[in-house]
C-alpha atoms as a PDB file:
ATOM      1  CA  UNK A   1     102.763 124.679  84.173  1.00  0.00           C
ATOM      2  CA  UNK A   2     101.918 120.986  84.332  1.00  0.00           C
ATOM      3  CA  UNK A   3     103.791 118.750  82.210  1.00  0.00           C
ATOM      4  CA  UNK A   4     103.207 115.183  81.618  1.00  0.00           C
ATOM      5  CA  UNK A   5     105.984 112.534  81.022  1.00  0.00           C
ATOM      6  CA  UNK A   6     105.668 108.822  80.943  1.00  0.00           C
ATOM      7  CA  UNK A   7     108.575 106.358  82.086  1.00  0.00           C
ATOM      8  CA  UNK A   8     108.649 103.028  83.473  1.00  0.00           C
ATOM      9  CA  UNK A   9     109.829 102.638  87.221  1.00  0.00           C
ATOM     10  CA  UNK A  10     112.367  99.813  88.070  1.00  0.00           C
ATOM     11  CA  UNK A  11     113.182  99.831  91.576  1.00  0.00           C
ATOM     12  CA  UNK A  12     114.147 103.144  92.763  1.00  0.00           C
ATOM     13  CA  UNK A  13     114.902 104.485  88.771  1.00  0.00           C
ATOM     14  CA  UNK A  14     113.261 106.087  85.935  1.00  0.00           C
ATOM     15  CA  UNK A  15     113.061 105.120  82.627  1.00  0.00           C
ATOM     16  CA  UNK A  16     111.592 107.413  80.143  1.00  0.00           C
ATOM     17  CA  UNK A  17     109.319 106.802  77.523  1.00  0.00           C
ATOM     18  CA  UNK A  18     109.715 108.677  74.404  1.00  0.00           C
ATOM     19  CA  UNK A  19     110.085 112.207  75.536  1.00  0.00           C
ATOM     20  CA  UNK A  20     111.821 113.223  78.549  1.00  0.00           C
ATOM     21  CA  UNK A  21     112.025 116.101  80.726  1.00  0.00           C
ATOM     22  CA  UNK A  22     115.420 118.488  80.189  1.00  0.00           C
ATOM     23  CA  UNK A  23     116.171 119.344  83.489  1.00  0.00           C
ATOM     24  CA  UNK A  24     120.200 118.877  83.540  1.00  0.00           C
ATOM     25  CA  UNK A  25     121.407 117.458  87.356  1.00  0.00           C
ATOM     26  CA  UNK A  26     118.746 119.939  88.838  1.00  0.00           C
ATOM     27  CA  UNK A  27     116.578 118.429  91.741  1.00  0.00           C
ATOM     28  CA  UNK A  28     113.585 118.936  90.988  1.00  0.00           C
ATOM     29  CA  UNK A  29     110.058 117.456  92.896  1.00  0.00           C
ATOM     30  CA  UNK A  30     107.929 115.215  91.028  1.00  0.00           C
ATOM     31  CA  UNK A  31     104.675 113.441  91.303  1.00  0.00           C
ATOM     32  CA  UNK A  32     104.009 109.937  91.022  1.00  0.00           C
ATOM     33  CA  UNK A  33     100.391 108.638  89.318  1.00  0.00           C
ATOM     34  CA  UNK A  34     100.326 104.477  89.118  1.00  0.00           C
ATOM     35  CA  UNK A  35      97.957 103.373  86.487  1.00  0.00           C
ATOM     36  CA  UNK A  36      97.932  99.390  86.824  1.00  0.00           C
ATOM     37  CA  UNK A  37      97.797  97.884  83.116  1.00  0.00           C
ATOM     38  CA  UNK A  38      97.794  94.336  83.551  1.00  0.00           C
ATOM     39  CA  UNK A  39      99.163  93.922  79.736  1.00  0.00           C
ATOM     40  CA  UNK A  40     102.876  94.457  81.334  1.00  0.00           C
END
């Protein structure tokens, strides 16, 4: 199943927005979609 999560990157970090993923210290393998918004 595909879940979607938003979160602001800084550097090499995540910060979620609103809800995040409950994963505990598990690796897990993401992907990454960029969506430029020049209002940032």
């Amino acid at each position: 199943m595909i879940k979607t999560f938003q979160a602001w990157l800084k550097g090499n970090h995540l910060q979620w927005i609103g809800e995040k993923p409950e994963f505990g210290d598990r690796t897990i393998q993401i992907q990454i979609t960029l969506i430029e918004n020049e209002n940032v």
